[in-house]
Protein backbone atom coordinates (compact mmCIF):
# COMPACT_ATOMS: atom_id res chain seq x y z
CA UNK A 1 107.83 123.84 106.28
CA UNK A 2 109.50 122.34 103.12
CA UNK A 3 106.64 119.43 103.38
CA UNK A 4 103.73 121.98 103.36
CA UNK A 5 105.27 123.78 100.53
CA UNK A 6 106.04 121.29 98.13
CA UNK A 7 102.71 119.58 99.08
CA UNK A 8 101.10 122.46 98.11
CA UNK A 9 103.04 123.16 94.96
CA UNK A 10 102.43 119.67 93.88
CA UNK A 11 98.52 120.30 94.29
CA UNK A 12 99.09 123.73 92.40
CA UNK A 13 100.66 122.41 89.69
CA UNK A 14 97.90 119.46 89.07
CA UNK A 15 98.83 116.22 90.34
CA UNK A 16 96.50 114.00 87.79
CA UNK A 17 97.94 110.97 85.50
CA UNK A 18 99.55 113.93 83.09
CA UNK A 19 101.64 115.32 86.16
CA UNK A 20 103.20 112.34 87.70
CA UNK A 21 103.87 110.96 83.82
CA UNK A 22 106.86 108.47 84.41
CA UNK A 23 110.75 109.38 82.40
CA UNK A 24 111.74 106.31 80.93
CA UNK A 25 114.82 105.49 79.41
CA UNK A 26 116.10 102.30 78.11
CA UNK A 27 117.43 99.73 80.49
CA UNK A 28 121.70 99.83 80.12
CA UNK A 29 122.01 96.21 80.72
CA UNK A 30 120.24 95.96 77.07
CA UNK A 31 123.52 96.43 76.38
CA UNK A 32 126.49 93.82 76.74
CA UNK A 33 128.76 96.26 78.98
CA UNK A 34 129.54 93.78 81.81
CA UNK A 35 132.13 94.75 84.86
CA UNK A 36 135.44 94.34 84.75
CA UNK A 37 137.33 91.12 85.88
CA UNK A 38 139.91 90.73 88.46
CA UNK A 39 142.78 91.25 86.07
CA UNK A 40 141.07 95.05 85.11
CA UNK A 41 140.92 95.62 88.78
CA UNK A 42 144.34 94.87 90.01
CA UNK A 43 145.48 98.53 90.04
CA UNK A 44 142.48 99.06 93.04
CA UNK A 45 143.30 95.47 94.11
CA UNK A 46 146.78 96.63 94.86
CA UNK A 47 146.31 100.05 96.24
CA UNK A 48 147.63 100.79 99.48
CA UNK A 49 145.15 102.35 102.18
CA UNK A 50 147.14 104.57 105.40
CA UNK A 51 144.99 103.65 107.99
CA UNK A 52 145.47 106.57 110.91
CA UNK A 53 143.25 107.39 114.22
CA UNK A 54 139.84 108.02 112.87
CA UNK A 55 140.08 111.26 114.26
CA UNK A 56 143.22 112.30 112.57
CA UNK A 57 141.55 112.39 109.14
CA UNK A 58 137.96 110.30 108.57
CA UNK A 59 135.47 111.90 110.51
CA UNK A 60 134.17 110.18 113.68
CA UNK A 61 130.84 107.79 113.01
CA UNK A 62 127.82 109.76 112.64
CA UNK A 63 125.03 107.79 115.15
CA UNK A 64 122.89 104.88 113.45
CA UNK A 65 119.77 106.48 111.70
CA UNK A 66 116.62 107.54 114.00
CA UNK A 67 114.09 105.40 112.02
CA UNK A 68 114.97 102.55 114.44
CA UNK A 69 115.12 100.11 111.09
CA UNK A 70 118.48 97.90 111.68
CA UNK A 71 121.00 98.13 115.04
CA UNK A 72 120.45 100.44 117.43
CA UNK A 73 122.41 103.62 117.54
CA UNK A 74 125.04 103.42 119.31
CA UNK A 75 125.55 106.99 122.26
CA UNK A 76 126.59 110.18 120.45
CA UNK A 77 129.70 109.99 123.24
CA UNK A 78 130.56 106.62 121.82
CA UNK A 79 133.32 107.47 118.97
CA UNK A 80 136.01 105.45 116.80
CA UNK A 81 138.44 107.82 118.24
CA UNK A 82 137.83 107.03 121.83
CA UNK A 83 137.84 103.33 121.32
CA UNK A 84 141.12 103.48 119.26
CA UNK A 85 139.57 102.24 116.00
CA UNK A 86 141.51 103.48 112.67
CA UNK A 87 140.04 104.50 109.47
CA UNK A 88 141.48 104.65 106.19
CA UNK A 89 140.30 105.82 102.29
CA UNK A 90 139.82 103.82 99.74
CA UNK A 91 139.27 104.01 95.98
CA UNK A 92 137.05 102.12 93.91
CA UNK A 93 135.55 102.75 90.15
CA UNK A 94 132.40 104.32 90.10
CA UNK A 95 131.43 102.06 86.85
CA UNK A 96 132.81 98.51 87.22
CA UNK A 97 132.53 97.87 83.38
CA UNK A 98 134.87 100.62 82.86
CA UNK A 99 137.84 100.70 85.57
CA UNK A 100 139.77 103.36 84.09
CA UNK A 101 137.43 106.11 83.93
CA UNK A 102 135.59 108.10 87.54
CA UNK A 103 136.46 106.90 90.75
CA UNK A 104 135.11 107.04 94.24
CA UNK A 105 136.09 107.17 97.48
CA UNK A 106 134.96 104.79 100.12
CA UNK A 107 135.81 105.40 104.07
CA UNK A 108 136.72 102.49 106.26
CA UNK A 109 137.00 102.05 109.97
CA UNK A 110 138.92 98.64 111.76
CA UNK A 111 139.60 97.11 115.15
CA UNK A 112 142.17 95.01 115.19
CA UNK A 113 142.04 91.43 116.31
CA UNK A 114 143.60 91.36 120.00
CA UNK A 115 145.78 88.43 119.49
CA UNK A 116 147.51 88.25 115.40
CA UNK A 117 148.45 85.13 116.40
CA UNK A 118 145.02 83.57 117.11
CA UNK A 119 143.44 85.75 114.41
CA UNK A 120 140.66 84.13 112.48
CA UNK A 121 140.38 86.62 109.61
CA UNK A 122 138.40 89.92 108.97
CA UNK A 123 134.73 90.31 109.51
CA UNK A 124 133.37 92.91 107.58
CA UNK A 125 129.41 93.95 108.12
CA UNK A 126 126.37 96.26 107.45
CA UNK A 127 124.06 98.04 109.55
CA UNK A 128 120.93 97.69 106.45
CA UNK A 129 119.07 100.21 105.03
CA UNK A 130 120.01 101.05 102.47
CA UNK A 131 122.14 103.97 103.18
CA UNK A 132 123.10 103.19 106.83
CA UNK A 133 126.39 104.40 108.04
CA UNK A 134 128.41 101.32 108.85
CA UNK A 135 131.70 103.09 109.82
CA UNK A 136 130.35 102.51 113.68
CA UNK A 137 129.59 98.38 113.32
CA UNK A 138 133.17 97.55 114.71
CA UNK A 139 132.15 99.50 118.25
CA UNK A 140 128.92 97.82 118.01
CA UNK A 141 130.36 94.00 117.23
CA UNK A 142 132.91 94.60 119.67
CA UNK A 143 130.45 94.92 122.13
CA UNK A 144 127.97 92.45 120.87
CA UNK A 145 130.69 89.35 120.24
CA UNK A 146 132.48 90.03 123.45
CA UNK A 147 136.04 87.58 123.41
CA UNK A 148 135.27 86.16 119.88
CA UNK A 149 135.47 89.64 118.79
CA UNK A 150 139.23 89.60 119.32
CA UNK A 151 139.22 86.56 116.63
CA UNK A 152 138.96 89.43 113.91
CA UNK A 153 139.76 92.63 112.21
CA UNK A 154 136.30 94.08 112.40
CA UNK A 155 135.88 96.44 109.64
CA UNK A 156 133.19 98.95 109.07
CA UNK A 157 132.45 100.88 105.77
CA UNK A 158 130.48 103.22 104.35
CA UNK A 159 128.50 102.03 101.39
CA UNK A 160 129.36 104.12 97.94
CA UNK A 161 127.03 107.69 98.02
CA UNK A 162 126.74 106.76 102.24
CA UNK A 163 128.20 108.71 104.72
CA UNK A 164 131.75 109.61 104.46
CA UNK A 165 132.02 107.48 101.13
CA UNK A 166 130.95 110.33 98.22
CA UNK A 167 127.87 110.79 99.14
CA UNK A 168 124.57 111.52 97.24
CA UNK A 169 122.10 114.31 99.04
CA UNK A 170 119.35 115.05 96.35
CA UNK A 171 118.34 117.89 98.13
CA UNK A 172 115.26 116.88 99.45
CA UNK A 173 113.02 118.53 101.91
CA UNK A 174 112.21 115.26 103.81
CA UNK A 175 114.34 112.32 104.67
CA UNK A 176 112.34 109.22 103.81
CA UNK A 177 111.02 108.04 99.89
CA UNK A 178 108.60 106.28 102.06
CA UNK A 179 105.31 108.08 102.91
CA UNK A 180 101.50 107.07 103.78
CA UNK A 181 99.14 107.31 100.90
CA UNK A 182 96.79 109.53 102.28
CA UNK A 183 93.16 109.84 102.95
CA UNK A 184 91.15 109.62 99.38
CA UNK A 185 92.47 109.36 95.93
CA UNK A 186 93.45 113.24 95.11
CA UNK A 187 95.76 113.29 98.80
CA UNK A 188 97.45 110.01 97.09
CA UNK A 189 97.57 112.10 93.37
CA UNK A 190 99.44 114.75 95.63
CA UNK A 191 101.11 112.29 97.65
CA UNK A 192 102.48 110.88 94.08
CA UNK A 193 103.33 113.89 92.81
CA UNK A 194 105.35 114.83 95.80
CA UNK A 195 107.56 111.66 95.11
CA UNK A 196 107.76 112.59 91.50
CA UNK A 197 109.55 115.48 92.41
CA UNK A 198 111.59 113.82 94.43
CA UNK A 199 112.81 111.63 92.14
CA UNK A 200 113.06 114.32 89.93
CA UNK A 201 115.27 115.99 92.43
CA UNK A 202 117.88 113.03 92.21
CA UNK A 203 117.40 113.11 88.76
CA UNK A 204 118.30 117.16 88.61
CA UNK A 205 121.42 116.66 91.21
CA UNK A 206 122.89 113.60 90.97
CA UNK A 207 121.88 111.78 87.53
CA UNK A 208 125.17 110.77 86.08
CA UNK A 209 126.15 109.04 88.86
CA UNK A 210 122.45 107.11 89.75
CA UNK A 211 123.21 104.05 87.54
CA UNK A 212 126.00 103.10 90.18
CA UNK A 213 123.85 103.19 92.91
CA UNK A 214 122.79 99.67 93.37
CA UNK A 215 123.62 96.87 95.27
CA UNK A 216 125.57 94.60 93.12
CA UNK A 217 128.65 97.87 92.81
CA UNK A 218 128.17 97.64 96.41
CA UNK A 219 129.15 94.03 96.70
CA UNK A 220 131.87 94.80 94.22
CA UNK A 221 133.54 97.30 96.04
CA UNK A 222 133.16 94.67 99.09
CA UNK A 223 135.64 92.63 97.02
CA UNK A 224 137.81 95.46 96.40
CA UNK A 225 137.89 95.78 99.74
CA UNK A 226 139.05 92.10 100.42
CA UNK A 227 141.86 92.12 98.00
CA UNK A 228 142.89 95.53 99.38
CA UNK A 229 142.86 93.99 102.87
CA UNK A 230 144.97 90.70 101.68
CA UNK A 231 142.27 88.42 102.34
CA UNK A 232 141.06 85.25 99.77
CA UNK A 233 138.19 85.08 102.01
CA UNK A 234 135.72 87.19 104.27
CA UNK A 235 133.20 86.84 107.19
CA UNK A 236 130.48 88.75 106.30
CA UNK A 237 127.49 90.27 109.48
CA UNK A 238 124.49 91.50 107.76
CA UNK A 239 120.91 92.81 109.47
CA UNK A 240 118.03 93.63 107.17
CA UNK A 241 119.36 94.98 103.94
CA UNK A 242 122.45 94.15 104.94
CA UNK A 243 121.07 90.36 104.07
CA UNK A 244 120.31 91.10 101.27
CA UNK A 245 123.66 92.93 100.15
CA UNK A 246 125.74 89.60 101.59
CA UNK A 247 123.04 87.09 99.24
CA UNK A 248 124.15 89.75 96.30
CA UNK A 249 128.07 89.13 97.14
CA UNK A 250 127.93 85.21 97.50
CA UNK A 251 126.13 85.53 93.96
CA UNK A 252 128.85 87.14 92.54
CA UNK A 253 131.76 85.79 94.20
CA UNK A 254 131.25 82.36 95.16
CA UNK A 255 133.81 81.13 97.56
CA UNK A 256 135.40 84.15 98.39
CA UNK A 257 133.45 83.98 102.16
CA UNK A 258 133.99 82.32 105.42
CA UNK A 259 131.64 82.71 108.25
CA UNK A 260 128.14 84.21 107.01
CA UNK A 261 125.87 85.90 109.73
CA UNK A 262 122.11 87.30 108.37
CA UNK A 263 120.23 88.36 110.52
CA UNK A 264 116.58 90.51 109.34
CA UNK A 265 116.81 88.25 106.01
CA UNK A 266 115.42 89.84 103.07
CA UNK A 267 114.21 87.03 100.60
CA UNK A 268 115.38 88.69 97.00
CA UNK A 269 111.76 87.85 96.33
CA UNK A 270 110.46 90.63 98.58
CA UNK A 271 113.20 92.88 97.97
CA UNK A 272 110.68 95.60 95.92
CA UNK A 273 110.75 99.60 95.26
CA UNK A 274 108.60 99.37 98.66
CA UNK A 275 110.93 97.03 100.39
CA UNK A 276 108.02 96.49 102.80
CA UNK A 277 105.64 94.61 100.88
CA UNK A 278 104.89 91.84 102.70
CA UNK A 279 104.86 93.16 105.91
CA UNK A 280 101.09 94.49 106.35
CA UNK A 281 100.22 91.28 108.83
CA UNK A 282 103.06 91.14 111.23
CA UNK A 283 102.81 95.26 111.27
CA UNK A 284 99.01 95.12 112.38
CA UNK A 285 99.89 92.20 114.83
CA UNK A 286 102.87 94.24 116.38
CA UNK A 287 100.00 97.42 116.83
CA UNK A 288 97.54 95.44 118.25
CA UNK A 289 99.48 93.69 120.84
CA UNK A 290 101.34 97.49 121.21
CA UNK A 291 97.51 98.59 122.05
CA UNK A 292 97.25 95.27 124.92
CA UNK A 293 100.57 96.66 126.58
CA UNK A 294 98.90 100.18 126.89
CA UNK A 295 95.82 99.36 127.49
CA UNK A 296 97.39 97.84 130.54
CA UNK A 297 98.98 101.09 131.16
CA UNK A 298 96.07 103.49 131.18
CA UNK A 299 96.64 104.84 134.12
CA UNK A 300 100.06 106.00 132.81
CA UNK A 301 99.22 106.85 129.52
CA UNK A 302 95.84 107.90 128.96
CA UNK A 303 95.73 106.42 125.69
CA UNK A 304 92.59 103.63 126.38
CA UNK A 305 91.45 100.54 128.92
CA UNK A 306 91.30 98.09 126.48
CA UNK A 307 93.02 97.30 122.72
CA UNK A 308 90.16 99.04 120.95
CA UNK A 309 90.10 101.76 122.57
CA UNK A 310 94.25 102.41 122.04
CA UNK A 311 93.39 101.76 118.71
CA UNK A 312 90.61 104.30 118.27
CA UNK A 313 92.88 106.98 119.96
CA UNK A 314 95.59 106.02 117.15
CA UNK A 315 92.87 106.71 115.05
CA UNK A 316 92.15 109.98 116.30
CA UNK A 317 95.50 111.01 115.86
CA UNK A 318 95.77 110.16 111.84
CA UNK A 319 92.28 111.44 111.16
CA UNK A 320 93.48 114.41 112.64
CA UNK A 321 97.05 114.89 110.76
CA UNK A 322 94.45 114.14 107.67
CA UNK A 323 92.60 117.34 107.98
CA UNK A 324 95.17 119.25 109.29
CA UNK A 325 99.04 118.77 110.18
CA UNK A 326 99.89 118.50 113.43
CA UNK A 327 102.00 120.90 115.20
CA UNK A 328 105.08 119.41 117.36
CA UNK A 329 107.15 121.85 118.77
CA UNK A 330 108.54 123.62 115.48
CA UNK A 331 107.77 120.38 113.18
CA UNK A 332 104.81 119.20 111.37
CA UNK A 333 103.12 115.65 111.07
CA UNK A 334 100.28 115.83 108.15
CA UNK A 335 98.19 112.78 106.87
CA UNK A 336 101.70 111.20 104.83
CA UNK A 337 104.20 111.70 107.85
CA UNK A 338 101.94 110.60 111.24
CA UNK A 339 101.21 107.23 109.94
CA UNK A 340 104.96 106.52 109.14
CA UNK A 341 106.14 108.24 112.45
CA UNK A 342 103.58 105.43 113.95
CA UNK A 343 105.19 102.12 112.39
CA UNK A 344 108.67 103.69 112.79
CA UNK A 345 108.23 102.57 116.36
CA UNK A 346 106.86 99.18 115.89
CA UNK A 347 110.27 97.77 115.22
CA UNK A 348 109.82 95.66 119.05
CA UNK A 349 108.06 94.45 121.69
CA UNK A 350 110.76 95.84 124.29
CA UNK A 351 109.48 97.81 126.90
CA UNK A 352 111.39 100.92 125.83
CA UNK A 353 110.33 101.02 122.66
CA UNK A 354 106.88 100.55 123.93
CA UNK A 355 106.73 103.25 126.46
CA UNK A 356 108.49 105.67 123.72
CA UNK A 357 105.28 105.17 120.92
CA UNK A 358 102.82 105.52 124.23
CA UNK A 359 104.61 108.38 125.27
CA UNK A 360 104.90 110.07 121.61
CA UNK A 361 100.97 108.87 121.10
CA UNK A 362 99.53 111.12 124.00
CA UNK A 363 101.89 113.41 122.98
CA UNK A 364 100.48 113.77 118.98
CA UNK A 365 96.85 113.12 120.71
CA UNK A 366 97.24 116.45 122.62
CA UNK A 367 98.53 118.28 119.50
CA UNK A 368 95.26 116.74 117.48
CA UNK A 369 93.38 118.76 120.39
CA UNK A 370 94.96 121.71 119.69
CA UNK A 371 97.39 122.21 122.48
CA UNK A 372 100.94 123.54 122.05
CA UNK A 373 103.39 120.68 123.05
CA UNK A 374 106.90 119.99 122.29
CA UNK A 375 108.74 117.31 121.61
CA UNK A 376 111.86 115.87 123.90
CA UNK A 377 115.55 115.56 122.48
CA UNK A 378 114.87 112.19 120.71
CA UNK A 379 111.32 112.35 119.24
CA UNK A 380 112.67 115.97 118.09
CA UNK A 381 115.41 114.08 116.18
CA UNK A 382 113.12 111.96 114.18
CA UNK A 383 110.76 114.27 113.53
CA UNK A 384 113.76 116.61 112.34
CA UNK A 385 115.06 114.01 109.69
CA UNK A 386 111.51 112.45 109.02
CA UNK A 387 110.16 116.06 108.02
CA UNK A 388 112.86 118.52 107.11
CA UNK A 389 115.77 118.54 104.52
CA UNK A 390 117.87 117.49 107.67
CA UNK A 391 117.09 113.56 106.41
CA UNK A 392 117.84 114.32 102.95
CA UNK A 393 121.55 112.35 102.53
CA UNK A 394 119.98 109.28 104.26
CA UNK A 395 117.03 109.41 102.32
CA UNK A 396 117.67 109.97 98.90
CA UNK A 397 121.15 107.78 99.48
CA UNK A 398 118.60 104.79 100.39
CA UNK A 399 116.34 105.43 97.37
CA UNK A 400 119.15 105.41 95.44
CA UNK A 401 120.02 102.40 96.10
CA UNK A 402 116.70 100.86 96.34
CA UNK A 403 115.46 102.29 92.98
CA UNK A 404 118.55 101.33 91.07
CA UNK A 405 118.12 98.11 92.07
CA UNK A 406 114.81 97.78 91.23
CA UNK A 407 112.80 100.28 89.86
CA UNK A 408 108.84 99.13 88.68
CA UNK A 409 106.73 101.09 86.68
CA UNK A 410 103.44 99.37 87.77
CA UNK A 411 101.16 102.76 87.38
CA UNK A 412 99.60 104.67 89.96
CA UNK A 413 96.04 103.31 89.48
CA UNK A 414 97.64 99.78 90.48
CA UNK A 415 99.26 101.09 93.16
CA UNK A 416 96.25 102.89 94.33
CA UNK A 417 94.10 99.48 93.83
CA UNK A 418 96.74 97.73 95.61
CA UNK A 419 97.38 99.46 98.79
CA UNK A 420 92.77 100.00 99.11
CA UNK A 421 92.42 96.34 98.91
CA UNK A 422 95.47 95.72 101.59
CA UNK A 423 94.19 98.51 103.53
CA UNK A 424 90.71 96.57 104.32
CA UNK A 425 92.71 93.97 106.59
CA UNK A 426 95.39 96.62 107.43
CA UNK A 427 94.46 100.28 108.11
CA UNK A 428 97.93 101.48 109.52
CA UNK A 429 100.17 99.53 107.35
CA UNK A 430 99.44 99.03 103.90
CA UNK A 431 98.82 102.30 103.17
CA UNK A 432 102.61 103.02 103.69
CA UNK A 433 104.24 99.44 102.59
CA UNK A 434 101.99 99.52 99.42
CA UNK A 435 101.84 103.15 98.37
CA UNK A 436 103.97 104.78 95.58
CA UNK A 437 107.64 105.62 95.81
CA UNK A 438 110.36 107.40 94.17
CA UNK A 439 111.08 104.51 92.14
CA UNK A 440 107.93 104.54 90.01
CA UNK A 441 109.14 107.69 88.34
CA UNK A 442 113.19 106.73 87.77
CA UNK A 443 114.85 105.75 85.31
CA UNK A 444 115.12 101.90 85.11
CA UNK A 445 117.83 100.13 86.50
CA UNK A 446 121.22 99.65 84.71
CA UNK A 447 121.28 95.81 85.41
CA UNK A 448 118.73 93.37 86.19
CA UNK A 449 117.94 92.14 89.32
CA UNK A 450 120.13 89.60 90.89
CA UNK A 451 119.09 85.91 90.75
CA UNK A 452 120.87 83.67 93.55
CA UNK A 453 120.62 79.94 92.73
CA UNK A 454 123.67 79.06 94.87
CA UNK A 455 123.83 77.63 98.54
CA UNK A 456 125.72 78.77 101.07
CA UNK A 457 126.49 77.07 104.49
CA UNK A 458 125.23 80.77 106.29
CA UNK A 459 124.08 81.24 109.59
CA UNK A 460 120.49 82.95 109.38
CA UNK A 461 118.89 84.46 112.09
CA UNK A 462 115.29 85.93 112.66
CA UNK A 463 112.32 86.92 114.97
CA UNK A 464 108.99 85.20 113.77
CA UNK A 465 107.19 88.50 114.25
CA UNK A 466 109.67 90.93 112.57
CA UNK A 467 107.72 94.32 111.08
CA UNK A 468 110.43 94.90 108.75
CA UNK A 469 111.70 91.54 106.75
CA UNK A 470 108.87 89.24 107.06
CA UNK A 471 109.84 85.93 108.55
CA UNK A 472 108.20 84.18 105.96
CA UNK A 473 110.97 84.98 103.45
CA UNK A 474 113.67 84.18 106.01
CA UNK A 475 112.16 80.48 105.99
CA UNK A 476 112.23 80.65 102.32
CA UNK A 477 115.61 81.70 101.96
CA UNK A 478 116.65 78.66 104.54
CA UNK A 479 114.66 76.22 102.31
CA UNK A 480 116.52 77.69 99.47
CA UNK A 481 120.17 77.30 101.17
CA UNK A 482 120.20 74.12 102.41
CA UNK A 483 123.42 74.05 103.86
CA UNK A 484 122.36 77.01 105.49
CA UNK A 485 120.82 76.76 109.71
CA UNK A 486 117.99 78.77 111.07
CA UNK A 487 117.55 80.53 114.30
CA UNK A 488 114.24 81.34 115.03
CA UNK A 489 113.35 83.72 118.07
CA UNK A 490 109.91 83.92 118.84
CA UNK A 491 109.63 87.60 119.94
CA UNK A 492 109.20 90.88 117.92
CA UNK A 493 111.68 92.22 117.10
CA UNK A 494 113.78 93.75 114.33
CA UNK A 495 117.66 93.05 114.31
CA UNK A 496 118.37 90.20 116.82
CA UNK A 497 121.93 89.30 117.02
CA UNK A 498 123.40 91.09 120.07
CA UNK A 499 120.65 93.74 119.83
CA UNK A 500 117.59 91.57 121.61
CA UNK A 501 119.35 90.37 124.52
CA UNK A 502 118.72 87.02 124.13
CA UNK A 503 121.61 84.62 124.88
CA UNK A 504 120.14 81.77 123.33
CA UNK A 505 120.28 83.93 120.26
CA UNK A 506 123.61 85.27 121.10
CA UNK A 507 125.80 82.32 122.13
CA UNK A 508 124.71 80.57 119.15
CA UNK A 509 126.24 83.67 116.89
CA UNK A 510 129.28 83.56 118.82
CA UNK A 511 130.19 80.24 118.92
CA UNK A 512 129.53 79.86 114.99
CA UNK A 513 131.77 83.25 114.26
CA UNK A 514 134.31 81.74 116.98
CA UNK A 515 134.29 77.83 115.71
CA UNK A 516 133.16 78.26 111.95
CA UNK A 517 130.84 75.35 112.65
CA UNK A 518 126.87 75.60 112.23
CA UNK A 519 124.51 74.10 114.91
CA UNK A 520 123.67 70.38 113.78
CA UNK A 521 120.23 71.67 112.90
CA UNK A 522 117.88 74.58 113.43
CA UNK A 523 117.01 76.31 116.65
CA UNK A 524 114.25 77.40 118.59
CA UNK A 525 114.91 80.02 120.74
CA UNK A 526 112.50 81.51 123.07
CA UNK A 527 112.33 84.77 125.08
């Protein structure tokens, strides 16, 4: 209901060039303010954390976000309590170039390494996002790495303004920045004006603290956290944006890491206010052979006999949600929220996932035809943080992020031009991956965007028909790290690495975190 109504306040209040005017405000890193060194820092360097039973004083891990974009989540049962995990506080600046003034606090979670006397180091990782919980990654890796996970301390964190670690929650109605364009040109004008308010939101609620939302303070407060810890040196698991956050802190602290794990690689080249630019062909592919699997299934799904036919009833569905907003159960999908509901699910080409976007398809198709449905526990989850103020910490905490990193003011005409021309060669997709965000109405970033033009010996990892992180850039990124080896999964799939079930994939991983040595030369793996 908060959709509808600030939809239809946007269109009351005129949502032309003169409404969505951008704020701007000069970029801080004009300026010559640069962070701190280590010698500045050695108060937080030295600080000691009390780390207790997580459910003594940090709250227990909230589940992995519903919009199925890094690891799975992990059962609600599944806490750090019950595996006898410990979590601790720690304190960090909130403005690197100025150590002495506000702080935060930042909530950790560890396993300890079975054996201290065989214990490699600590692995520290993130789930990607921005603004996924990783407080829950030491359950997941101790699962996923089986005996090598006893090598390490496996510590999870909450990223600053994430989670348990002083969070931001702009108040928003919705819980995604990221939205479908719309039918015509006045639904994108509304569409646009609806994200100006949302950034205005942030602006409104949390503004003095939106400059130290970015990335590289996240990969600073990773360091805190290894001097806190006693470590010179890290391992380092990152899937999706969680890449992208490990490129960031081997920029900035070169030869303060061990063993490097990406998996999902983000090139820095594609890492936009979209984040998903790039994506359009592999996100059509994925739908289209989505389509084949149902078609397959007619007889179970009703949805078609053959691809176009699946894709006509997908059709059906958006045109639908375009006149009117469908009704699920107490929610409401409308021509910016079915679309992105749709490509939430192509994330892989596993059966479950499969079945759940047939499932959810004949589901919306029915509402389209104006029965009453409802939805079941999960799909009423998503739709609950996708369409209400329910989503609102994850996302306006992952706009944060995104938009201080990289904020463009490229105009709404060229946005508009932009995502029409994609949209030609990729109905579903580019509508969503090159429409308007948040970002084009923030202020601009406080530093510029960082440049890698190192080389680490990493470990990447990647599916060669991911929907999220094209695989593309992942190939890039290994040309651009030649010490670095590539393992290549043909499959689709989003998140590999103990997540796929593919033990080519997954002994590789292992034997790298347990050994520290790469494979001799890039692999092929297969399904």
């Amino acid at each position: 209901m908060h959709l509808i109504s600030l939809w239809k306040r946007a269109v009351a209040a005129g949502a032309g060039a003169a409404a969505c005017a951008t704020l701007l405000t000069a970029p801080a890193w004009a300026t010559d303010r640069q962070p701190a060194d280590d010698d500045a820092l050695a108060a937080y360097h030295r600080q000691h954390v009390e780390w207790a039973d997580c459910g003594a004083g940090t709250a227990d891990a909230e589940p992995a976000t519903p919009y199925r974009i890094g690891p799975a989540a992990v059962s609600d049962a599944t806490t750090l309590s019950a595996a006898g995990a410990e979590c601790a506080l720690l304190t960090v600046p909130l403005d690197y170039a100025d150590p002495g003034g506000e702080t935060l606090t930042l909530a950790l979670s560890r396993i300890r390494a079975a054996d201290p006397g065989r214990r490699t180091g600590v692995l520290l990782s993130n789930p990607g996002g921005p603004g996924g919980s990783g407080l829950v990654m030491p359950l997941i890796l101790q699962q996923t790495m089986g005996e090598v996970a006893g090598d390490f301390d496996l510590i999870g964190f909450d990223p600053r303004f994430v989670g348990a670690s002083s969070p931001i929650d702009c108040g928003w109605p919705v819980g995604s920045g990221y939205r479908a364009a719309g039918a015509g040109f006045g639904d994108y004008l509304r569409g646009a004006a609806f994200q100006r308010d949302l950034a205005q939101r942030c602006r409104a609620t949390s503004g003095d603290v939106l400059p130290y939302a970015t990335t590289r303070n996240t990969a600073r407060d990773m360091d805190v956290i290894r001097a806190v810890l006693g470590e010179e040196r890290i391992s380092y698991l990152g899937y999706s944006y969680g890449s992208y956050l490990g490129e960031v802190y081997t920029q900035l602290f070169p030869g303060r890491t061990d063993r490097i794990v990406l998996d999902g690689v983000i090139h820095p080249d594609h890492y936009t206010p979209t984040l998903l630019r790039g994506t359009e062909r592999a996100g059509e592919e994925a739908l289209r052979a989505w389509a084949d699997w149902a078609a397959e299934r007619h007889a179970d799904y009703g949805l078609g006999t053959d691809r176009a036919a699946v894709l006509a009833t997908v059709d059906r569905v958006i045109t639908a949600a375009q006149r009117e907003p469908l009704h699920i159960g107490p929610y409401r999908l409308d021509q910016y929220t079915a679309p992105l509901l749709v490509f939430s699910a192509l994330v892989s080409d596993g059966e479950p996932q499969r079945d759940w976007l047939a499932t959810t398809t004949g589901l919306l198709l029915r509402a389209a035809a104006g029965e009453s449905v409802e939805p079941d526990p999960g799909l009423a989850l998503e739709l609950e943080h996708l369409t209400t103020e329910a989503g609102s910490a994850y996302g306006s905490g992952q706009m944060a992020v995104v938009c201080g990193d990289v904020a463009e003011r490229r105009g709404l005409t060229a946005h508009w031009r932009d995502l029409r021309r994609d949209a030609a060669r990729h109905p579903l997709v580019a509508p969503i991956t090159r429409n308007v965000t948040p970002c084009e109405f923030w202020d601009l970033p406080a530093e510029p965007p960082t440049v890698l033009d190192n080389d680490i010996p990493a470990l990447l990892v990647a599916a060669t028909g991911d929907t999220r992180t094209p695989y593309e850039g992942t190939v890039k990124m290994r040309a651009e790290w030649p010490s670095s080896t590539l393992i290549t999964l043909d499959a689709m799939h989003h998140g590999v690495y103990g997540f796929y079930g593919n033990a080519c994939v997954d002994d590789l991983v292992n034997d790298y975190l347990r050994t520290g040595v790469l494979p001799r030369q890039d692999v092929n793996c297969t399904e």
